[in-house]
Protein backbone atom coordinates (compact mmCIF):
# COMPACT_ATOMS: atom_id res chain seq x y z
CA UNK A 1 5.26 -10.47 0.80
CA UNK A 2 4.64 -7.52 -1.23
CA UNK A 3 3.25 -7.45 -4.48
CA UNK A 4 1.22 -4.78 -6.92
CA UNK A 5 -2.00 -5.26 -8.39
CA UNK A 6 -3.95 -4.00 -11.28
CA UNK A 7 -7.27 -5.98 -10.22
CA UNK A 8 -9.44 -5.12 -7.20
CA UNK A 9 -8.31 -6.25 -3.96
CA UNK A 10 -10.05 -8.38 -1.84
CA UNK A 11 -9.22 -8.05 1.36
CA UNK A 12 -11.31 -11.82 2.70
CA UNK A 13 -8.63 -13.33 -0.01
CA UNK A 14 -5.62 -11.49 1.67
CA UNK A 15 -6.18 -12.34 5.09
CA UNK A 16 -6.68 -16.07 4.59
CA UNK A 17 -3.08 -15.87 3.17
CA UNK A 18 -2.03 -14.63 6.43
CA UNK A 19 -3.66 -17.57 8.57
CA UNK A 20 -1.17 -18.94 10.94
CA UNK A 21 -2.38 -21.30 14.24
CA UNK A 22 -0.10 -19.87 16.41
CA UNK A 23 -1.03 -16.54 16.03
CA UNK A 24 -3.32 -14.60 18.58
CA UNK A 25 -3.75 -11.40 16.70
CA UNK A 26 -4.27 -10.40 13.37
CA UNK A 27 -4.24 -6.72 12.39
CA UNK A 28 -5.26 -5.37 8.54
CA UNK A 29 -5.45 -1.91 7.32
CA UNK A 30 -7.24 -0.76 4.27
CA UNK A 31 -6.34 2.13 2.38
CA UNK A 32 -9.30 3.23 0.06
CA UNK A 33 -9.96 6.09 -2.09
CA UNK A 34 -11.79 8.76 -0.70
CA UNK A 35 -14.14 11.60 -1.72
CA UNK A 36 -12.22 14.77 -0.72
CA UNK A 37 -8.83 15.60 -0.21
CA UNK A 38 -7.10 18.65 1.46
CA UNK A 39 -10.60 20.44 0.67
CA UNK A 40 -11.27 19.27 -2.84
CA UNK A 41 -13.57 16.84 -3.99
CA UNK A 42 -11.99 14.11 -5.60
CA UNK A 43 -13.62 11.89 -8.91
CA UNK A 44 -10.92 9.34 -8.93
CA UNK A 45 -7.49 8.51 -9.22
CA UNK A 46 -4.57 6.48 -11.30
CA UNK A 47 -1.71 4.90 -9.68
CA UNK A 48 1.31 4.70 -11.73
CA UNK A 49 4.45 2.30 -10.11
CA UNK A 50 8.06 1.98 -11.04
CA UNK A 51 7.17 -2.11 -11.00
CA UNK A 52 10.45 -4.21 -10.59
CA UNK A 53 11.55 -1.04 -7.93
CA UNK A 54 8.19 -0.66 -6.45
CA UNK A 55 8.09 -4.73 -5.51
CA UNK A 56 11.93 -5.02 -4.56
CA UNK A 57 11.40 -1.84 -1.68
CA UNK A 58 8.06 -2.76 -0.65
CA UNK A 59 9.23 -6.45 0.20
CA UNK A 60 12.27 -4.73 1.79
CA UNK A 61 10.09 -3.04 4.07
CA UNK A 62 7.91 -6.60 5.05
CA UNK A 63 11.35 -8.44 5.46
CA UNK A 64 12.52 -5.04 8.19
CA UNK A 65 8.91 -5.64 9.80
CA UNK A 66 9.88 -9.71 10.04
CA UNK A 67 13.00 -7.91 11.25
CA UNK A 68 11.56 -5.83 13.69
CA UNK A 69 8.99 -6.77 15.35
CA UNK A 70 7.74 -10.67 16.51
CA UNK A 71 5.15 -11.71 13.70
CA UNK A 72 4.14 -14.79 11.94
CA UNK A 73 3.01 -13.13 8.56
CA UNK A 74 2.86 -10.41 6.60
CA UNK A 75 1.41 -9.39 3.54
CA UNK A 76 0.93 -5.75 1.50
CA UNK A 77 -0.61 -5.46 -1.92
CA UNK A 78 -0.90 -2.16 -3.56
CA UNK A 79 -2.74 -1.12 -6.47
CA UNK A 80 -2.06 0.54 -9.86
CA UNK A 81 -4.19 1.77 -12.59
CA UNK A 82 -7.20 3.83 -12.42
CA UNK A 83 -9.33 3.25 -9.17
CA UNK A 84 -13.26 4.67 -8.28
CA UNK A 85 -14.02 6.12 -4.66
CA UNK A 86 -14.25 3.53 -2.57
CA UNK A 87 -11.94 1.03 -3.81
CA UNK A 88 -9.00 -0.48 -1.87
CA UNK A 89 -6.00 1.19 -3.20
CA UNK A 90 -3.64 -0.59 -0.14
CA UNK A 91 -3.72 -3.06 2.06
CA UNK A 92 -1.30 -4.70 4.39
CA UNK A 93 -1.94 -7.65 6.77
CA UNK A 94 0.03 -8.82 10.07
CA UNK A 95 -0.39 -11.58 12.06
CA UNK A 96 1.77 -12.42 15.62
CA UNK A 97 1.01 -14.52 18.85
CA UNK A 98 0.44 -10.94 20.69
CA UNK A 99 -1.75 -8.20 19.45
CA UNK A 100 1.32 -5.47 19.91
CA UNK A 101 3.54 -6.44 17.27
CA UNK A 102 1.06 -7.18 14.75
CA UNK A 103 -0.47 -3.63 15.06
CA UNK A 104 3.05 -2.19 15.09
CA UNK A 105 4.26 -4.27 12.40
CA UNK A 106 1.40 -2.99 10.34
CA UNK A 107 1.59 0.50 10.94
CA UNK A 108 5.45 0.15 10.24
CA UNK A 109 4.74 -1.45 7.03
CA UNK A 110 1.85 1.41 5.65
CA UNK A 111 4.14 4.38 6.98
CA UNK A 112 7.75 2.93 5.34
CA UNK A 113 5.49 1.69 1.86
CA UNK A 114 4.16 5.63 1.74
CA UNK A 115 7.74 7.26 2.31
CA UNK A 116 9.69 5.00 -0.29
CA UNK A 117 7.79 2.40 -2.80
CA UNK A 118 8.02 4.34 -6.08
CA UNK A 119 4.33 4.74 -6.50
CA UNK A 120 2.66 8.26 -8.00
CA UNK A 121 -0.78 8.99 -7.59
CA UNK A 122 -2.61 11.05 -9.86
CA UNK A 123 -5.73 13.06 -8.97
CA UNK A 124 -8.75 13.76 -10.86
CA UNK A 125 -10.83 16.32 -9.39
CA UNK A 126 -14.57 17.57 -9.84
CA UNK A 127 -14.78 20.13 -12.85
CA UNK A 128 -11.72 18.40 -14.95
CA UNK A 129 -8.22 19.17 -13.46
CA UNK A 130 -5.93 16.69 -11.97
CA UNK A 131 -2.19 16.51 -10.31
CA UNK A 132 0.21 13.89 -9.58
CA UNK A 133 1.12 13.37 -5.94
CA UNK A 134 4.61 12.38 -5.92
CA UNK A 135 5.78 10.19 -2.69
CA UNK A 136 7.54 12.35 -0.53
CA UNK A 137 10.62 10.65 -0.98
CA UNK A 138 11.65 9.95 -4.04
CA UNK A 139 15.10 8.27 -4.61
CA UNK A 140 17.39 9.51 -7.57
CA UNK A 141 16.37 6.31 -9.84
CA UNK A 142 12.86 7.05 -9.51
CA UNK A 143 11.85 7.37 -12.93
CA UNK A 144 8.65 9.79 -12.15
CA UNK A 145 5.13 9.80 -13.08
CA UNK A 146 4.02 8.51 -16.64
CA UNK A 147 7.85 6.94 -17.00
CA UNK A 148 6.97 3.68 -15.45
CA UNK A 149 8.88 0.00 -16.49
């Protein structure tokens, strides 16, 4: 349901593990890396997860989408390690008999993985610097950034 990932993502694979015969919609969303953020021009960045934490919330979050909403299937991989522009740093996958769900089960699944799966992103920017980008809300067994399991 949810897993992390420190090979590329391919997001052909991912949906064909969401194929269900009932289902008349199928929603994906890809997260990639992008070029600039909040005005600076980003190189690349690292992903750093609190693993056993990271998995256990994230498939928390797919079970309250089963929960939720009415889908067939759902799926979200994230990845960790260092990542170029371009590259797939999340995806999540939804199928249901009705277009509705599945796009709101997705959306619920991207927004709840960005506001509690322990992940940390770290920023490397043009001319050298970098930052971490902590996830806006961190629990009190978070370990942090660099601490990971």
């Amino acid at each position: 349901m949810f897993r992390l990932s420190s090979v590329p993502l391919n997001p052909e694979a991912l949906q064909r593990e969401l194929y269900e015969t009932r289902a008349g919609g199928s929603v994906s969303f890809e997260g990639r890396v992008r070029s600039r953020n909040e005005g600076r021009e980003v190189r690349c960045l690292e992903y750093e997860a609190y693993g056993e934490l990271a998995e256990k919330e994230g498939t928390r979050i797919v079970a309250e989408a089963w929960e939720k909403f009415a889908i067939l299937s759902a799926r979200c991989v994230h990845r960790v390690g260092r990542l170029q522009i371009g590259e797939i740093a999340v995806w999540a996958g939804v199928t249901a008999e009705h277009r509705a769900a599945a796009f709101a089960a997705c959306r619920y699944i991207i927004d709840e993985m960005k506001k509690r799966v322990p992940i940390w992103k770290k920023e490397h920017y043009a001319g050298g610097s970098m930052e971490w980008i902590q996830p806006p809300a961190a629990g009190p067994n978070d370990p942090g950034p660099g601490r990971k399991t």
